[in-house]
Protein backbone atom coordinates (compact mmCIF):
# COMPACT_ATOMS: atom_id res chain seq x y z
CA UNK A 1 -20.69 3.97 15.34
CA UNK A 2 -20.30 7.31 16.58
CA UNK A 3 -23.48 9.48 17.04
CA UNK A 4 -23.67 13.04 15.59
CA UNK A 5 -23.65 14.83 18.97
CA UNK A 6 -20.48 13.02 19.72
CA UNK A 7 -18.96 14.27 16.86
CA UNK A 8 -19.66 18.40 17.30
CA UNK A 9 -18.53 17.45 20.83
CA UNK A 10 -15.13 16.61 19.44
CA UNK A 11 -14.42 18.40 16.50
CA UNK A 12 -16.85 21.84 17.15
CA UNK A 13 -14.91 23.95 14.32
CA UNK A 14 -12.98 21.27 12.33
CA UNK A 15 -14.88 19.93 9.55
CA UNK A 16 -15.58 16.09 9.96
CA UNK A 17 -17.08 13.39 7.07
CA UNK A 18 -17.32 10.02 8.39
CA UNK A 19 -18.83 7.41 5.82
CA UNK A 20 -20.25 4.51 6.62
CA UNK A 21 -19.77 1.44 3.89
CA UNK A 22 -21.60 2.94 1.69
CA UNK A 23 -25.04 3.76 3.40
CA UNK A 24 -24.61 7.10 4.95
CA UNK A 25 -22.13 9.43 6.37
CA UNK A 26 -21.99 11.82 9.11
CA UNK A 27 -21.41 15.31 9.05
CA UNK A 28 -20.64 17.84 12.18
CA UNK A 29 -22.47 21.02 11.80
CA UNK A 30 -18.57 22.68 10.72
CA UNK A 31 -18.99 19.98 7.89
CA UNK A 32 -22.26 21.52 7.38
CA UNK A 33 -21.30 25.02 7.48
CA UNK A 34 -18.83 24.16 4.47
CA UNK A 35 -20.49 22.68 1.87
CA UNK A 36 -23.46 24.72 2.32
CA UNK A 37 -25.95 22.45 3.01
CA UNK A 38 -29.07 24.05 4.49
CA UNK A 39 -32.92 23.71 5.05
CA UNK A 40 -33.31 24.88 1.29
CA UNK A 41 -31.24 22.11 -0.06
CA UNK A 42 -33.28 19.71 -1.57
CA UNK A 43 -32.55 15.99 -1.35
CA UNK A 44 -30.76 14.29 -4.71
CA UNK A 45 -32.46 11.42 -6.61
CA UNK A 46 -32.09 8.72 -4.56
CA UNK A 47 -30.49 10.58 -1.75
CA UNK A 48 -31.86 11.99 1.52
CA UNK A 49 -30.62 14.88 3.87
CA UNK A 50 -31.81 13.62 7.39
CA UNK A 51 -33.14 17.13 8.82
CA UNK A 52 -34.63 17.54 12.35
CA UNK A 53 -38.40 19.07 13.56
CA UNK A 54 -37.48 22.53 11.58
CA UNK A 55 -36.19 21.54 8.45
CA UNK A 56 -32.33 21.74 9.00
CA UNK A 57 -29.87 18.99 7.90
CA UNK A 58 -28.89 17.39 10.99
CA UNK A 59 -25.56 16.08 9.15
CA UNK A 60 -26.56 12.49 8.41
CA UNK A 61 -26.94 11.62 4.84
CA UNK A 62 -28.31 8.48 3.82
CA UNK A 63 -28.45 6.36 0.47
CA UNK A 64 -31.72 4.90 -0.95
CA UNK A 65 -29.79 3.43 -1.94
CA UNK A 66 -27.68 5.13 -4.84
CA UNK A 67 -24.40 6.79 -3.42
CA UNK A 68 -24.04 9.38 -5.36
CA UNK A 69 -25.31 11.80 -2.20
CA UNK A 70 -22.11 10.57 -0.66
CA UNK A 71 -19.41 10.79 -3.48
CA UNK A 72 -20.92 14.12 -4.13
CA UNK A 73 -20.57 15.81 -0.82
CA UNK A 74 -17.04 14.68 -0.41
CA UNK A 75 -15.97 15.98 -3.43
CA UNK A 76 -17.74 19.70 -1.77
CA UNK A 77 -15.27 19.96 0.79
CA UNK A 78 -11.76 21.78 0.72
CA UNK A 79 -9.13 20.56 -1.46
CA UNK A 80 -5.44 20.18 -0.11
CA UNK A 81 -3.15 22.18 -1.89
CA UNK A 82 -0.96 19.90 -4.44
CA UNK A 83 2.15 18.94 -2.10
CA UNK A 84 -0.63 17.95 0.78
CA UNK A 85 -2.10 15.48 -1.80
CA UNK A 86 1.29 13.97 -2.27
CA UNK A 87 1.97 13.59 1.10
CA UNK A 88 -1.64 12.12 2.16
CA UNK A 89 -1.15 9.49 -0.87
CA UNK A 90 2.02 8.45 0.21
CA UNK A 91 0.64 8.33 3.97
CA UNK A 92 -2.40 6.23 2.35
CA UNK A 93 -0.06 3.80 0.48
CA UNK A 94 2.34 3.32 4.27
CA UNK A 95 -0.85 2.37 5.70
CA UNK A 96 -1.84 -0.26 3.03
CA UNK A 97 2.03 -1.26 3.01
CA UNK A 98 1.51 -1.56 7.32
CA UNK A 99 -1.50 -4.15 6.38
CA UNK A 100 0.68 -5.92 4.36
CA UNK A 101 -0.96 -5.26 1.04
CA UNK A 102 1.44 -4.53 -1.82
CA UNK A 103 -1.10 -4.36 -4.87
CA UNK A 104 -4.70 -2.71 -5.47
CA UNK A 105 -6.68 -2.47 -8.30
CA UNK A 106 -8.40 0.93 -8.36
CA UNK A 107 -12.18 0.43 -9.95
CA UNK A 108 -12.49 4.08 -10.24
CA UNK A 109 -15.38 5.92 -8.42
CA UNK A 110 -17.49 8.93 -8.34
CA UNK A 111 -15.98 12.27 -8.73
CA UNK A 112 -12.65 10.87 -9.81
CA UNK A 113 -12.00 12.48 -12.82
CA UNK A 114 -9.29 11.25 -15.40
CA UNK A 115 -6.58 12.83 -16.07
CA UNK A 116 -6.61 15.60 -13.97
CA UNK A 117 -7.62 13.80 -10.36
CA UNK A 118 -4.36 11.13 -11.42
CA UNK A 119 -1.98 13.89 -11.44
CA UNK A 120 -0.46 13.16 -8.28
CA UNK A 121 -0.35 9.38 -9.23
CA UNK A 122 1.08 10.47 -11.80
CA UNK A 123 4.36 12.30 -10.30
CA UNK A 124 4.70 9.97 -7.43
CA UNK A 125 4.94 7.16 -10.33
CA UNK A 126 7.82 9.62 -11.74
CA UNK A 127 9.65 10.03 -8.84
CA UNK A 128 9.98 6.27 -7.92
CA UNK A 129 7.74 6.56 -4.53
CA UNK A 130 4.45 4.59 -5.11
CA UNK A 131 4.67 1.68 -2.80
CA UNK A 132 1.70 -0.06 -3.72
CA UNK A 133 1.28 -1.68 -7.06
CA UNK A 134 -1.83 0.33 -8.57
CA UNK A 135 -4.00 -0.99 -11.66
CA UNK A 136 -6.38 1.66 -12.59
CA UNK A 137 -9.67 1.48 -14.37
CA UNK A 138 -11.59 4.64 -16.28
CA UNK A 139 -14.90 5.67 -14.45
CA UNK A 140 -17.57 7.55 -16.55
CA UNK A 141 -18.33 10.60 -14.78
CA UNK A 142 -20.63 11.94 -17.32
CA UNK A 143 -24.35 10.28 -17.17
CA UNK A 144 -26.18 9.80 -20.56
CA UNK A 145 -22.54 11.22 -22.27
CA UNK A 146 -20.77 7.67 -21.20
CA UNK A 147 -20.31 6.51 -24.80
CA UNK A 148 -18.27 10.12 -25.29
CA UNK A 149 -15.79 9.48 -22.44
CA UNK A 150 -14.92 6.19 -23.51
CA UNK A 151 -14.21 7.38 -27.00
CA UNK A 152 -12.17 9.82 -25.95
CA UNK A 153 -10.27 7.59 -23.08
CA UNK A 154 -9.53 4.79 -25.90
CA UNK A 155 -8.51 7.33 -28.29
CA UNK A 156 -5.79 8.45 -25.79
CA UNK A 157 -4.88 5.62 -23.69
CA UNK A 158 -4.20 2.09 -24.09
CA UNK A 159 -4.85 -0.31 -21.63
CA UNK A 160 -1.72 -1.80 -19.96
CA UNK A 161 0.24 0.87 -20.63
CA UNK A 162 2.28 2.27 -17.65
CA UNK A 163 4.66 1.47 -15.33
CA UNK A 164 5.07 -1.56 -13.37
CA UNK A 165 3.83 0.45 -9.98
CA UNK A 166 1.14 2.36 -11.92
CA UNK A 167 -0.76 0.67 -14.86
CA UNK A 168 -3.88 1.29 -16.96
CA UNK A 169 -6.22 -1.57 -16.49
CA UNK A 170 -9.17 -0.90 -19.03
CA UNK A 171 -12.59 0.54 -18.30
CA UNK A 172 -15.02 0.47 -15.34
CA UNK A 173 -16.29 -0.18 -12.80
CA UNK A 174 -19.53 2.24 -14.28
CA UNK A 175 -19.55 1.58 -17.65
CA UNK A 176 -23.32 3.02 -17.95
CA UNK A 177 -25.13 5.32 -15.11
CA UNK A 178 -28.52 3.13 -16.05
CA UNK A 179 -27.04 0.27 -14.90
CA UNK A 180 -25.62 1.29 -11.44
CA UNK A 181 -27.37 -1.50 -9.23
CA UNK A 182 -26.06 -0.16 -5.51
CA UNK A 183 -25.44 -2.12 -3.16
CA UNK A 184 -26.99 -0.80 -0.25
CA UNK A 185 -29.20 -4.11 1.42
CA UNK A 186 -31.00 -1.74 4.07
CA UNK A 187 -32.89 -0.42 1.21
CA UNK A 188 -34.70 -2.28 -1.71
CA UNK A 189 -33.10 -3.52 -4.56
CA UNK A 190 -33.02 -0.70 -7.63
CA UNK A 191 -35.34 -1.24 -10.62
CA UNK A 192 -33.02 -0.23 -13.12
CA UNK A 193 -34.57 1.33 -16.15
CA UNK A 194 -35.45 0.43 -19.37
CA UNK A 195 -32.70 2.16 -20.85
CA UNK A 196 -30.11 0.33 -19.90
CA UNK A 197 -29.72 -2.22 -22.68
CA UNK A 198 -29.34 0.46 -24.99
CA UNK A 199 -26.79 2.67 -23.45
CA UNK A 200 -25.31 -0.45 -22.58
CA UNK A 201 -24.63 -2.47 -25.29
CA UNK A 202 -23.12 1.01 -27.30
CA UNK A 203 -20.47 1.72 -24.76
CA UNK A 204 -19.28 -2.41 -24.11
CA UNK A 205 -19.38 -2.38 -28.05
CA UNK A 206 -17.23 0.16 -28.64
CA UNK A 207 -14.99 -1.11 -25.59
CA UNK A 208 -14.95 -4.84 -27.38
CA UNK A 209 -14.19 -3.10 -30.94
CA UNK A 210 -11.30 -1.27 -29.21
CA UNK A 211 -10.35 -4.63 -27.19
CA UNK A 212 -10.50 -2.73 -23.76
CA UNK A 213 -10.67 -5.18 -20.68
CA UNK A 214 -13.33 -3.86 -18.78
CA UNK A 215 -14.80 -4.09 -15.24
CA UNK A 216 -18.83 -3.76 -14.13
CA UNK A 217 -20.32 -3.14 -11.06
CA UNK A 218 -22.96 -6.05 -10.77
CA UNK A 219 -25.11 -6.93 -6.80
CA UNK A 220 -27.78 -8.59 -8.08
CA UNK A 221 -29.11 -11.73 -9.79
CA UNK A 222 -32.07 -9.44 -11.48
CA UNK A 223 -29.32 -6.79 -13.54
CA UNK A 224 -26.88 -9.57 -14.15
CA UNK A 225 -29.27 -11.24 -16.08
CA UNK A 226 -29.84 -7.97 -17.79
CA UNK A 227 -26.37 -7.50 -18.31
CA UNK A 228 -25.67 -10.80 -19.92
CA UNK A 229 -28.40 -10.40 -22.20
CA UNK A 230 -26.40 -7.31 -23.39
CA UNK A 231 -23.11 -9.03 -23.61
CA UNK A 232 -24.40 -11.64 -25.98
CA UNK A 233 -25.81 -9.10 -28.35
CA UNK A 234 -22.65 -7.59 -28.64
CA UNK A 235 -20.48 -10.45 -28.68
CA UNK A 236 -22.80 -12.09 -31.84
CA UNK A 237 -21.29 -8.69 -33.64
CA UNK A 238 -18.25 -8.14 -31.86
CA UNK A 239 -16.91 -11.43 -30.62
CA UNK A 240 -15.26 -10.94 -26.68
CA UNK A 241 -12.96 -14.06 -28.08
CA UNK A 242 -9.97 -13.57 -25.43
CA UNK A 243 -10.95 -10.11 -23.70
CA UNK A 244 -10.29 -9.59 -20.14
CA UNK A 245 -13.95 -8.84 -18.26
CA UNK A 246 -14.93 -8.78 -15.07
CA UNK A 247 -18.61 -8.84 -13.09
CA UNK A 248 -17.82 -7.08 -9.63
CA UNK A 249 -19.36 -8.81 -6.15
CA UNK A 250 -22.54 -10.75 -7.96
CA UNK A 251 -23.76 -11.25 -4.47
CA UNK A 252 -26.99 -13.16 -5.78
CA UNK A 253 -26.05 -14.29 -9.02
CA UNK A 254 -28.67 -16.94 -10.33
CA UNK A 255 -26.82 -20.61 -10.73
CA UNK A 256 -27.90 -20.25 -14.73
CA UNK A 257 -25.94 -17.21 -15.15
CA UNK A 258 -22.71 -18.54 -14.33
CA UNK A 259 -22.52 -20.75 -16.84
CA UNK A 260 -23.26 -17.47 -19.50
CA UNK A 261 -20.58 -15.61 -17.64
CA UNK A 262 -18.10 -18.88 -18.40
CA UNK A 263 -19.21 -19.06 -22.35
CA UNK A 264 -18.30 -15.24 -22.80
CA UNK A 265 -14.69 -15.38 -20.68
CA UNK A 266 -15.79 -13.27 -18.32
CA UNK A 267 -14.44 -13.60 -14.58
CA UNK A 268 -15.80 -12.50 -11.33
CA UNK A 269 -14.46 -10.51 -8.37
CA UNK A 270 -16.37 -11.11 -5.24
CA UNK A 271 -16.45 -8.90 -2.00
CA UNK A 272 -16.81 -9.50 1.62
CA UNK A 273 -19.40 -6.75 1.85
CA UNK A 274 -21.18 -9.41 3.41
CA UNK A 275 -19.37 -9.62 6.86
CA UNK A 276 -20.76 -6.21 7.38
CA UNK A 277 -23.91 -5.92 5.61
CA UNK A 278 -24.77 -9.83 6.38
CA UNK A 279 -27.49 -8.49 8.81
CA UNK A 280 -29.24 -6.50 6.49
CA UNK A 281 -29.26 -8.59 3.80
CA UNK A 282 -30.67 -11.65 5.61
CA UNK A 283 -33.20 -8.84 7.15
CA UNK A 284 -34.16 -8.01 3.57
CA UNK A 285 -33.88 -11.76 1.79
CA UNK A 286 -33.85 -13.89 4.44
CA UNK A 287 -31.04 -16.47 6.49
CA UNK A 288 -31.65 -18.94 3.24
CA UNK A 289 -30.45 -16.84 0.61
CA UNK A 290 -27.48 -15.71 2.41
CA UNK A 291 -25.94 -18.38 2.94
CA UNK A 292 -25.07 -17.89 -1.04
CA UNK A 293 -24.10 -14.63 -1.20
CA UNK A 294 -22.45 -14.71 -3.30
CA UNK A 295 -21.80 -18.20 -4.36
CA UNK A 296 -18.70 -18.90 -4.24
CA UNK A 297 -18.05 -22.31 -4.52
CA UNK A 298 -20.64 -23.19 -6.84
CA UNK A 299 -18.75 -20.44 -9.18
CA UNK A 300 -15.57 -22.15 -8.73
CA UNK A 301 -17.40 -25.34 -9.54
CA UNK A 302 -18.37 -23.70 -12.85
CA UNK A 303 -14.94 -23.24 -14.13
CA UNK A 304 -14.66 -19.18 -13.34
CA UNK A 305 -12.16 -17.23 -12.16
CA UNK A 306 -12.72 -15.98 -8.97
CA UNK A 307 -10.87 -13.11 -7.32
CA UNK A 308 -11.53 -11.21 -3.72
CA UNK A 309 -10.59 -7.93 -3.88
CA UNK A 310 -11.35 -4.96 -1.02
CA UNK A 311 -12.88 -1.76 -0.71
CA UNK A 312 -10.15 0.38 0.69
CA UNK A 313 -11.89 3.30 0.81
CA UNK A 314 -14.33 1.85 3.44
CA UNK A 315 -12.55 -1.25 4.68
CA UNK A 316 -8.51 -0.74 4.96
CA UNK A 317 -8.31 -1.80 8.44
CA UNK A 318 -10.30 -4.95 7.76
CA UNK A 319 -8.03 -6.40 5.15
CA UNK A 320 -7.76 -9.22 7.13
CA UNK A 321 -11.34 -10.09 7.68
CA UNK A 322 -12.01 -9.64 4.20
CA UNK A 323 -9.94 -12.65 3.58
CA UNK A 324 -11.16 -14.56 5.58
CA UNK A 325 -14.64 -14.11 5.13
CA UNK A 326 -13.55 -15.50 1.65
CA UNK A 327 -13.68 -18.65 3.12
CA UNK A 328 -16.82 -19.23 5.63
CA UNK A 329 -17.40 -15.94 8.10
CA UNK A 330 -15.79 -17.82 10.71
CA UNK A 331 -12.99 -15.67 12.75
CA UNK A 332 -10.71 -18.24 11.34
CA UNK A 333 -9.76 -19.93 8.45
CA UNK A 334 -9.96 -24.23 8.00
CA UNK A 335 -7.64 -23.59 5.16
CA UNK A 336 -5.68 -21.43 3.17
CA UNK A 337 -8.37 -21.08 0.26
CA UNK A 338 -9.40 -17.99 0.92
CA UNK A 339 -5.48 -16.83 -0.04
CA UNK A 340 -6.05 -18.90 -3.25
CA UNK A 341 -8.47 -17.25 -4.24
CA UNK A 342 -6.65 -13.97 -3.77
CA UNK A 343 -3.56 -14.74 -5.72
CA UNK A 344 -4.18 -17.55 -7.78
CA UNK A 345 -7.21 -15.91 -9.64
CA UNK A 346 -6.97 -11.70 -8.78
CA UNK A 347 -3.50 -11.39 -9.75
């Protein structure tokens, strides 16, 4: 990891962001100078500003633990002019393609905005140049005013609709802000609040009415439970008979749970966030509980469909790894299950 003095060393006037997973990211102070983050800038909920002995931002940010600190200060700096963002997405997709991957699902994020930040998508899609199959999932960017985007989105769009390079893949991963459970296992698990049933069950009801697949960002055993508890409601009024749904990474799913995610037809999309936040995690919870996280086999015992994607954003050059991790953390693989699980269940 590169420290902060190494990186004003290197880039003194270019502006640098350099995220790590999801945890933190480093800034140089030209970074600094162009957002506009000073000694008066106050730290975001659930953010921090790491400042030195006077008060001034020293250009590492840090999650505890919700991200938003990160998506938020990316989204400060410059913006390339339209023809630059065509040519750094078709960069992005050669270096996918050089990895050998050929297909992504993309589970939204913060500060992605639909339509307008899928604009370029959009024209590359018309000209014939996207060479990475892209499946793309609606993101509420609007706290507390979720249930309003998803109106709109299903009142405009249709999932599956597209082309064969560039397809609409239902809603998610943030259905609700109230149930964001990051996944950051340096710092405590988030108590999510008591609001979240509510806000939750309105938006996956209206989501099941309109028969939109849909995707949910899910760590922990404590919120899935939660979660479930929702889906049932809605599913006694609105039945999920045959919808597409998905529960993404489930790290420490309890054994009960699977079963409930089974009886609704719900599937679940693990990660290998644990080959590089094992150490934390088993720093936080212990050797015992990591060596089921997430449960993989006992999920596969249940009867559910189990895919493996990748976080490009923070892991492209680990595709690799990823996969393999699918199968035991070992540098190498005793079998080819790990690629099972890949495309027999995430295609």
């Amino acid at each position: 990891m590169p420290t902060l003095d190494e990186i004003n060393r290197i880039a003194p006037e270019t502006p640098v962001f350099i995220l790590n997973l999801y945890r933190q990211a480093f800034l140089n102070k030209a970074a600094l100078r162009v957002i506009g983050y000073t000694k008066d800038t106050p730290n975001p909920p659930g953010g921090e500003i790491q400042r030195d002995s006077r008060g001034n931002p020293t250009g590492m940010l840090i999650a505890r633990p919700n991200a938003t600190i990160l998506y938020a200060t990316l989204a400060k700096g410059p913006k390339l002019s339209y023809e630059d963002q065509m040519n750094s997405t078709r960069l992005f997709m050669r270096e996918l393609n050089r990895f050998g991957v050929t297909s992504v699902i993309d589970a939204g994020g913060g500060f992605q905005n639909y339509p307008d930040d899928y604009q370029v998508f959009e024209e590359l899609d018309r000209r014939g140049e996207i060479t990475v199959r892209t499946a793309y999932n609606l993101f509420t960017q609007h706290p507390k005013n979720e249930l309003n985007d998803f109106k709109a989105w299903t009142a405009s769009s249709q999932p599956y609709t597209g082309s064969s390079y560039y397809r609409h893949n239902g809603a998610g991963e943030m259905l609700v802000y109230s149930a964001a459970d990051f996944e950051d296992f340096v710092e405590p698990r988030p108590e999510l609040p008591a609001v979240l049933e509510d806000e939750l069950f309105e938006v996956t009801q209206h989501l099941v009415q309109q028969r939109w697949p849909f995707r949910l960002h899910a760590t922990y055993g404590e919120s899935i439970t939660r979660f479930l508890d929702v889906f049932e409601c809605v599913n006694k009024e609105v039945p999920f008979k045959d919808l597409r749904w998905i529960l993404d990474h489930a790290e420490t799913i309890h054994e009960k749970d699977l079963e409930r995610v089974v009886e609704l037809g719900g599937s679940i999309a693990v990660q290998s966030r644990m080959a590089f936040q094992g150490e934390y995690f088993v720093e936080r919870y212990g050797a015992k509980a990591a060596e089921n996280a997430p449960p993989i086999t006992k999920m596969m015992k249940s009867g559910l469909r189990v895919g493996v994607p990748f976080v490009t954003a923070a892991l492209v050059s680990f595709t690799f790894k990823n996969t393999l991790t699918a199968k035991t953390r070992m540098p190498l693989p005793a079998t080819d299950s790990p690629i099972r699980l890949i495309v027999d269940n995430h295609s």
